[in-house]
Every structure is written in C-alpha cells, then in structure tokens.
C-alpha atoms as a PDB file:
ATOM      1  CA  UNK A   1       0.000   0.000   0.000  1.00  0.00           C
ATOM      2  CA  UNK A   2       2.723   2.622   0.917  1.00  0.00           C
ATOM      3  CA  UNK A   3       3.903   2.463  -2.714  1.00  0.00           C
ATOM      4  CA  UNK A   4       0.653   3.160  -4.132  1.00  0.00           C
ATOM      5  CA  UNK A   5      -0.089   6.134  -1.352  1.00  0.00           C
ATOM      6  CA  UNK A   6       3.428   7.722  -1.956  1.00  0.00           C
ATOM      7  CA  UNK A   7       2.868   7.188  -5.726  1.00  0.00           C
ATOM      8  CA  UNK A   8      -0.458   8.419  -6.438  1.00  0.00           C
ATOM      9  CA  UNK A   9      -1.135  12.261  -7.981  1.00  0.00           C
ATOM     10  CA  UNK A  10      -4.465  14.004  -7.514  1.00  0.00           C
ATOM     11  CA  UNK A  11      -7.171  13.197  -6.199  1.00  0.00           C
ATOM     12  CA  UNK A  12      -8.299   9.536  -4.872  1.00  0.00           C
ATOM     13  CA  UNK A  13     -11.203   7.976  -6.688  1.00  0.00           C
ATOM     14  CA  UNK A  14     -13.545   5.678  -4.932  1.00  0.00           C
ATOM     15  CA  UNK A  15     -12.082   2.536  -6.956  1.00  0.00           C
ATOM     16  CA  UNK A  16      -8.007   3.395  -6.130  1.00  0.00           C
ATOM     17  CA  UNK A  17      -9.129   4.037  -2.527  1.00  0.00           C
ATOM     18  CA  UNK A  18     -10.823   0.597  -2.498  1.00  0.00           C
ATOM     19  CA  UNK A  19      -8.348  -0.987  -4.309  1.00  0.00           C
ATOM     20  CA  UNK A  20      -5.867  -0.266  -1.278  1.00  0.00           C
ATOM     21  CA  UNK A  21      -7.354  -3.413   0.169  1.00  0.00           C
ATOM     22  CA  UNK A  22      -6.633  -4.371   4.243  1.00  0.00           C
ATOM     23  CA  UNK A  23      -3.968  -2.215   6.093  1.00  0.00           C
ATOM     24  CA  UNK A  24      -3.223  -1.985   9.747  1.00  0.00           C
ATOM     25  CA  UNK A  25      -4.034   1.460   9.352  1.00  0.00           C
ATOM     26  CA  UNK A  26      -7.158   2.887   9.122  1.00  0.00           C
ATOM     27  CA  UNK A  27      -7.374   4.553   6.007  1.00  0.00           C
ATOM     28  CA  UNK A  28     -10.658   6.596   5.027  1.00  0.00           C
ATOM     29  CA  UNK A  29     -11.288   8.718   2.146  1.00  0.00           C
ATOM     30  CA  UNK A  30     -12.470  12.304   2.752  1.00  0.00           C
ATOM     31  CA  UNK A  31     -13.607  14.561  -0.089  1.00  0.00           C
ATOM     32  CA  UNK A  32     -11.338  13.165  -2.363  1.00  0.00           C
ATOM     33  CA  UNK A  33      -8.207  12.765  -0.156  1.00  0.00           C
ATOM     34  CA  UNK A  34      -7.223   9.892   2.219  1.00  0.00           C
ATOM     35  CA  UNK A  35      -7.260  10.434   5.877  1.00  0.00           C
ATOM     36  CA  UNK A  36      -4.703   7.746   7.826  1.00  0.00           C
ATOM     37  CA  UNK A  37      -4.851   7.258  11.468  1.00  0.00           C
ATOM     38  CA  UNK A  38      -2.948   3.946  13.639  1.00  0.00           C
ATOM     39  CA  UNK A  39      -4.954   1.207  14.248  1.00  0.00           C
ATOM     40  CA  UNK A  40      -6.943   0.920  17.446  1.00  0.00           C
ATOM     41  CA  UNK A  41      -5.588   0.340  21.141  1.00  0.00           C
ATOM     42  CA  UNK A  42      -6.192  -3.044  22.610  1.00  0.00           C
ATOM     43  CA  UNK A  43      -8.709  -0.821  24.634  1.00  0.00           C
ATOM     44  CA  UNK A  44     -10.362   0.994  22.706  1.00  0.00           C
ATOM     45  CA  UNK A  45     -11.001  -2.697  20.808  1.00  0.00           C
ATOM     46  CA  UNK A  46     -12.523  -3.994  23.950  1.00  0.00           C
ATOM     47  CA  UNK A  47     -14.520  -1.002  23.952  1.00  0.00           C
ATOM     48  CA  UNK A  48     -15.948  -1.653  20.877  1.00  0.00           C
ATOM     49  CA  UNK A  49     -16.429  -5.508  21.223  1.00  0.00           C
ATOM     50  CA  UNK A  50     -18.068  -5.214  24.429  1.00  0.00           C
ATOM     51  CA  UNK A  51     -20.594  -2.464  22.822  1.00  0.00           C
ATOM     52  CA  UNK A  52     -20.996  -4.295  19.802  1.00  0.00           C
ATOM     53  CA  UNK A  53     -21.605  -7.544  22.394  1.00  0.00           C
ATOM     54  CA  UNK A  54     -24.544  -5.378  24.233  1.00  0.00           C
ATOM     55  CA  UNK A  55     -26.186  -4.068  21.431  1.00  0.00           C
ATOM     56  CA  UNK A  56     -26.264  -7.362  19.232  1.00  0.00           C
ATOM     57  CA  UNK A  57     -29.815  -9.316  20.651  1.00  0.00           C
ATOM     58  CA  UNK A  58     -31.874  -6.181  20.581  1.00  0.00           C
ATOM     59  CA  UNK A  59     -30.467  -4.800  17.051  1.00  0.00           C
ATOM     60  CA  UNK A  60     -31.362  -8.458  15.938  1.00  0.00           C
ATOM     61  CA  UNK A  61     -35.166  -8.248  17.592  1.00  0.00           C
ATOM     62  CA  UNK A  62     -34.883  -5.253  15.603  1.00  0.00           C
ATOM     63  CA  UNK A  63     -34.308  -7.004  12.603  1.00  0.00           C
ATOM     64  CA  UNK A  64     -31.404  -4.710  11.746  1.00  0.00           C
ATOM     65  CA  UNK A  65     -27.473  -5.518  12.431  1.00  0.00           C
ATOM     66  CA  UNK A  66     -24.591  -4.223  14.187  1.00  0.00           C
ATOM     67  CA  UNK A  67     -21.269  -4.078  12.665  1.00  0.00           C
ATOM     68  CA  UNK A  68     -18.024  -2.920  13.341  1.00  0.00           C
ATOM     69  CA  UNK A  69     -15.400  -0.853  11.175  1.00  0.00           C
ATOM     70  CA  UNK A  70     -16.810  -0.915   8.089  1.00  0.00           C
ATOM     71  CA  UNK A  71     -17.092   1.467   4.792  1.00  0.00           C
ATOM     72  CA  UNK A  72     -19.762   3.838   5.110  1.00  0.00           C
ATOM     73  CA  UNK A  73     -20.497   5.984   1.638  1.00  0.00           C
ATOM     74  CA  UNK A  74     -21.462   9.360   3.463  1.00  0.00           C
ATOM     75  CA  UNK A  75     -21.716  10.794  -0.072  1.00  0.00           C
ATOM     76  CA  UNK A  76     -19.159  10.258  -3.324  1.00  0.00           C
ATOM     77  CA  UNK A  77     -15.879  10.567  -2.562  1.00  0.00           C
ATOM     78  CA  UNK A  78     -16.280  10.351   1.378  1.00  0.00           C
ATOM     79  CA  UNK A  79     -16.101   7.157   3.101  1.00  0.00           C
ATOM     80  CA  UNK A  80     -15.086   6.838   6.463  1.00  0.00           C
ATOM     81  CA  UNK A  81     -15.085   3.563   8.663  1.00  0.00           C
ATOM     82  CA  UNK A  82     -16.792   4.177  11.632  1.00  0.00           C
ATOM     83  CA  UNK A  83     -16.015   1.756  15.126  1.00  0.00           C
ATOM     84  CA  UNK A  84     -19.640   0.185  15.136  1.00  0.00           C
ATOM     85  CA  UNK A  85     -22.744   0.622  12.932  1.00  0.00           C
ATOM     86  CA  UNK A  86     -26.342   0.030  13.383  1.00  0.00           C
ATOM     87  CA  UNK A  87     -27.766  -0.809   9.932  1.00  0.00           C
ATOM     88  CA  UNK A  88     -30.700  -1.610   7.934  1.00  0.00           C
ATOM     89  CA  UNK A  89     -30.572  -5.394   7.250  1.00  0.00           C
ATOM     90  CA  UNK A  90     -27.755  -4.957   4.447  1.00  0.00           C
ATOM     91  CA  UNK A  91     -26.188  -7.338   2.227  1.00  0.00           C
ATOM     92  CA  UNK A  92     -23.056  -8.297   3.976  1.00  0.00           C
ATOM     93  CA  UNK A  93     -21.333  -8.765   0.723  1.00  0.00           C
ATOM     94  CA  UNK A  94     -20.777  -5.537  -0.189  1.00  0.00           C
ATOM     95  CA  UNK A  95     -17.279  -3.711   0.483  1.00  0.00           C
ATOM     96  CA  UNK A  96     -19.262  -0.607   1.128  1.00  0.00           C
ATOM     97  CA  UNK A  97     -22.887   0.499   2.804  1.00  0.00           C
ATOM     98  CA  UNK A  98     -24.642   3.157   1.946  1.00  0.00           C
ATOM     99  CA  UNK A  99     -25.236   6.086   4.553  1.00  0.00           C
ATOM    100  CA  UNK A 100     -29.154   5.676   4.141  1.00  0.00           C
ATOM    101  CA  UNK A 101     -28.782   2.468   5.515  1.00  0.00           C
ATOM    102  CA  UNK A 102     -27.036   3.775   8.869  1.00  0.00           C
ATOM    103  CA  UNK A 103     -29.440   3.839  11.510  1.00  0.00           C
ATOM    104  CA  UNK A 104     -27.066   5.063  14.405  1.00  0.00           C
ATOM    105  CA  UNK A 105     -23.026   5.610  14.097  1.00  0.00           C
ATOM    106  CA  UNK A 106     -20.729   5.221  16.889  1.00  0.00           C
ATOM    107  CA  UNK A 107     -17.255   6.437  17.257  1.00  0.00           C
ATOM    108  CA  UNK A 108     -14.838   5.689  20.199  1.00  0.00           C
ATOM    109  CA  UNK A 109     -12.593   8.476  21.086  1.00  0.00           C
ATOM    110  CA  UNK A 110      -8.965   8.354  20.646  1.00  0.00           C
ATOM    111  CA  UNK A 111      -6.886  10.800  22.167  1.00  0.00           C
ATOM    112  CA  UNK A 112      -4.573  10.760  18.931  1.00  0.00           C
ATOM    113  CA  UNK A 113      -8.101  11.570  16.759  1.00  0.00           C
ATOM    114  CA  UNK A 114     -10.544  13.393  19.203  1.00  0.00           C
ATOM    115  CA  UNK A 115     -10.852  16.140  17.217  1.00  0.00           C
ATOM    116  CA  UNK A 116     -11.809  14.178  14.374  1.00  0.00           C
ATOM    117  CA  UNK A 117     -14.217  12.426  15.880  1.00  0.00           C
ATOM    118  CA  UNK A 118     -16.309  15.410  17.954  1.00  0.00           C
ATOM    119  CA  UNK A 119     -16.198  17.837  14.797  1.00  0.00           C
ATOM    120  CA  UNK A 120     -15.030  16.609  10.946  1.00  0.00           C
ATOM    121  CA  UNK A 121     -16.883  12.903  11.421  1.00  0.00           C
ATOM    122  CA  UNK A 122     -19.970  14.618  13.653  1.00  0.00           C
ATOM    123  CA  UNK A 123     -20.545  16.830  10.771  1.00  0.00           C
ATOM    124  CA  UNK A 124     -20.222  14.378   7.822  1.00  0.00           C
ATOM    125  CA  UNK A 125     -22.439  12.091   9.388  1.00  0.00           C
ATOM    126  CA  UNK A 126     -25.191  14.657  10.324  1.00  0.00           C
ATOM    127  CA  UNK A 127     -25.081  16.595   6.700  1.00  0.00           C
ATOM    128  CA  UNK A 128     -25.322  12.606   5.409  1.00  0.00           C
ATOM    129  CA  UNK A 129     -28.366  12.074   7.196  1.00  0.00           C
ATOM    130  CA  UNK A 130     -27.626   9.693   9.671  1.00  0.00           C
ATOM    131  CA  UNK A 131     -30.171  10.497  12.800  1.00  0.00           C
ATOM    132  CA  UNK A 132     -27.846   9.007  15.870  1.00  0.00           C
ATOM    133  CA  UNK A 133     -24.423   9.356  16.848  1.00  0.00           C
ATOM    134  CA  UNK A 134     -23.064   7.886  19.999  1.00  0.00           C
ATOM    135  CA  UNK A 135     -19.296   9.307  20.907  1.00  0.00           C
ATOM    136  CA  UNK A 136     -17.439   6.565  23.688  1.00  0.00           C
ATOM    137  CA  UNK A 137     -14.578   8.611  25.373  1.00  0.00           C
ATOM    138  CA  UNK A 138     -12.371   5.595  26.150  1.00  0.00           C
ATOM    139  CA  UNK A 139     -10.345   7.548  28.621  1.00  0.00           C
ATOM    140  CA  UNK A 140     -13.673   7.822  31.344  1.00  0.00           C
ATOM    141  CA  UNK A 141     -15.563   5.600  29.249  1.00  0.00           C
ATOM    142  CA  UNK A 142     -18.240   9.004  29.067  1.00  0.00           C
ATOM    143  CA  UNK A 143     -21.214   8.230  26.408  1.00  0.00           C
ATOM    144  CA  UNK A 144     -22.476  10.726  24.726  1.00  0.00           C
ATOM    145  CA  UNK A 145     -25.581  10.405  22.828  1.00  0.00           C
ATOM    146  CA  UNK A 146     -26.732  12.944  19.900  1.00  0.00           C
ATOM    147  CA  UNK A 147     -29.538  13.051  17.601  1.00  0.00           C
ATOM    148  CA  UNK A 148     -29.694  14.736  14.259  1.00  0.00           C
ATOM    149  CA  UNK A 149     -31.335  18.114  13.955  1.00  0.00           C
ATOM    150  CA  UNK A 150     -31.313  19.687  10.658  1.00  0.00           C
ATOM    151  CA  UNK A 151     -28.116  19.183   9.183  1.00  0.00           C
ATOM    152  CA  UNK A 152     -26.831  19.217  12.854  1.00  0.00           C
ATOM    153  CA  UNK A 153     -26.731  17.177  16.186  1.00  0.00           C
ATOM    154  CA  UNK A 154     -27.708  17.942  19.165  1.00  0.00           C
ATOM    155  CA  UNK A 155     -26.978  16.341  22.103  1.00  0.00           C
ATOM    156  CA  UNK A 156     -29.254  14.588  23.913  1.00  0.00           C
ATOM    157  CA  UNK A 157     -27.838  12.535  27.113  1.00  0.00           C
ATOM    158  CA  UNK A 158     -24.645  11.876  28.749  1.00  0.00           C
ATOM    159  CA  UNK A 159     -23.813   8.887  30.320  1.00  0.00           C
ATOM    160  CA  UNK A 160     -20.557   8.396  32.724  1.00  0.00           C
ATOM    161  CA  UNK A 161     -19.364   5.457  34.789  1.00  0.00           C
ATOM    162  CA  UNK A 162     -22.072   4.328  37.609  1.00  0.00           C
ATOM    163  CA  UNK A 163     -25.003   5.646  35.367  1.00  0.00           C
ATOM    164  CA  UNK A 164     -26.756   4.129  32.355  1.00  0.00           C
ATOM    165  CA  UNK A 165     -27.519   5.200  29.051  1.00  0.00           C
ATOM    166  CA  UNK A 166     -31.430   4.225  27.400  1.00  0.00           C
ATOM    167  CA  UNK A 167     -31.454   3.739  24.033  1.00  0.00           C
ATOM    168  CA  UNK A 168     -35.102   4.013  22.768  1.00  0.00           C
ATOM    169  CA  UNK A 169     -33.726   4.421  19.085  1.00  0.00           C
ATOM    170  CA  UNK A 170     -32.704   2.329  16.635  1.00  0.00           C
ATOM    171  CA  UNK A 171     -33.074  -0.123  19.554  1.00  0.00           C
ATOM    172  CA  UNK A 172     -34.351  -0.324  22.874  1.00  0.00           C
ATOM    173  CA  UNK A 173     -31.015  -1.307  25.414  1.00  0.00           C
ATOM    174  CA  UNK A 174     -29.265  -0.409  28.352  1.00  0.00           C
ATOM    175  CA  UNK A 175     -25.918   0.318  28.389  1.00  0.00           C
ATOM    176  CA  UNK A 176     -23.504   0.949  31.629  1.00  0.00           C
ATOM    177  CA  UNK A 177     -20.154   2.284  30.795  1.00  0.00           C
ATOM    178  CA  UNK A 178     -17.966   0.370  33.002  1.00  0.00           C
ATOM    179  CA  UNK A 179     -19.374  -3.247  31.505  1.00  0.00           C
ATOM    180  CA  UNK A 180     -17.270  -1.754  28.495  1.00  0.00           C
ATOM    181  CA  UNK A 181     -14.438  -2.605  30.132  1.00  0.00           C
ATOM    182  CA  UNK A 182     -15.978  -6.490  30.758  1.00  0.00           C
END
C-alpha cells in the first residue's frame, strides 16, 4: 500500500481508494483525499467488542445488524469507517454500505483523533443524514448520545461510569459504561 499512497497524484477515486485493500491502518477517504490514522488500542477494541456484544440481541429483535469498522459511503468521494454501525438489514457482501442504511453511528474516542471524531466525522455524518451518533470517550468511558437536527446534532444525554444510558432508538437497550471494560 505505501507504494501506491506515496505514488499516487491528484485526487483519490472511490475505486483506487478501495483498491488499497486491508492495512493496519485505518485509512478513510475524505472529499477526495485519504485520511490515515494507527490502528486501534487493545482498549479501545474492547470497547468496541463489548458495545458491539450489548447491542447485538436487541439490534437483531430489531431485525437490523450491528457491525463494526466498516465502509460507510457518506456521499461520493467520502467514506469513512466508523467503530460500530447500526444498519438496515444490508447485504453483507458488499465492500461498502450506503449512509441511508445507517441507523445510528458510533465512534470511540482516541486521544490521537478526538478532534476528528467530535467535529469533521460529527458533521459528515449529520449533513449525510444519519439520525444518531453515539461518541465513547475511552479515557472515562463518558457516552455521549446525539440526535440529528437539521443538518446538525444535538446532544441529547450523557452517560458516565455508575449511570446508564437508554437507548429508545434504533433499539431499545441499556448500556452501563464500566461493563465496556468487561
């Protein structure tokens, strides 16, 4: 992959940024341009498994699915690849799913990516339509919950260690912070 990165001129279409294939990197495409972080921290992994664990039998009562680091299409040429999902019932063939199938989108913070997370991905997903977004701050294991509002979000609870957040939407669950950690 470095080759190719190092190599390439111009812009990034959609087909050489999939072409990339598997990295230990995270590599998303935004507007055009590729956006590299490190892969994740054994914690913030555990993080996500244990959330993805919790939310898995009542997003499949739902009849919808939960999935982890995939490619979402927020719009051509932007494609990130959020931590964990909540999805329509896609076809779990396809290499990428389209934001109108993303029912909520959850990121968990890194310190080497915050901003990323609270402002460039909050606003990408909101102007793409997607109505929840659930931040993790792996440091104090904080949740914080935000629903869409016009082409913004707003927030609308926040859950720290000892307290629990309600999800009513996409799914109905309970989530304490510090069984993240499980």
């Amino acid at each position: 992959m470095t080759a190719a990165v190092f190599g390439h001129d111009g812009p990034w279409t959609e087909e050489e940024y999939l072409a990339l294939g598997g990295t230990q990197d995270r590599v998303e495409l935004f507007d055009w341009s590729l956006h590299v972080t490190p892969g994740p921290t054994p914690l913030h992994q555990n993080i996500s498994g244990e959330l993805r664990a919790a939310l898995r039998a009542p997003v499949r009562a739902a009849g919808l699915r939960v999935l982890e680091a995939v490619n979402v299409r927020l719009r051509p040429g932007r494609i990130p690849i959020p931590d964990l999902v909540i999805t329509n019932d896609v076809d779990l063939r396809v290499l990428v799913i389209d934001a109108r199938d993303v029912r909520l989108v959850c990121e968990i913070i890194s310190p080497s990516n915050a901003a990323t997370d609270k402002v460039l991905k909050m606003h990408y997903y909101a102007a793409a339509g997607i109505e929840w977004y659930l931040l993790v701050e792996q440091e104090n294991l904080t949740m914080h919950l935000y629903q869409r509002q016009g082409a913004h979000y707003v927030e609308r609870s926040v859950t720290k260690a000892g307290d629990e957040l309600e999800l009513t939407e996409p799914v109905r669950v309970t989530i304490r912070p510090e069984d993240l950690l499980a």
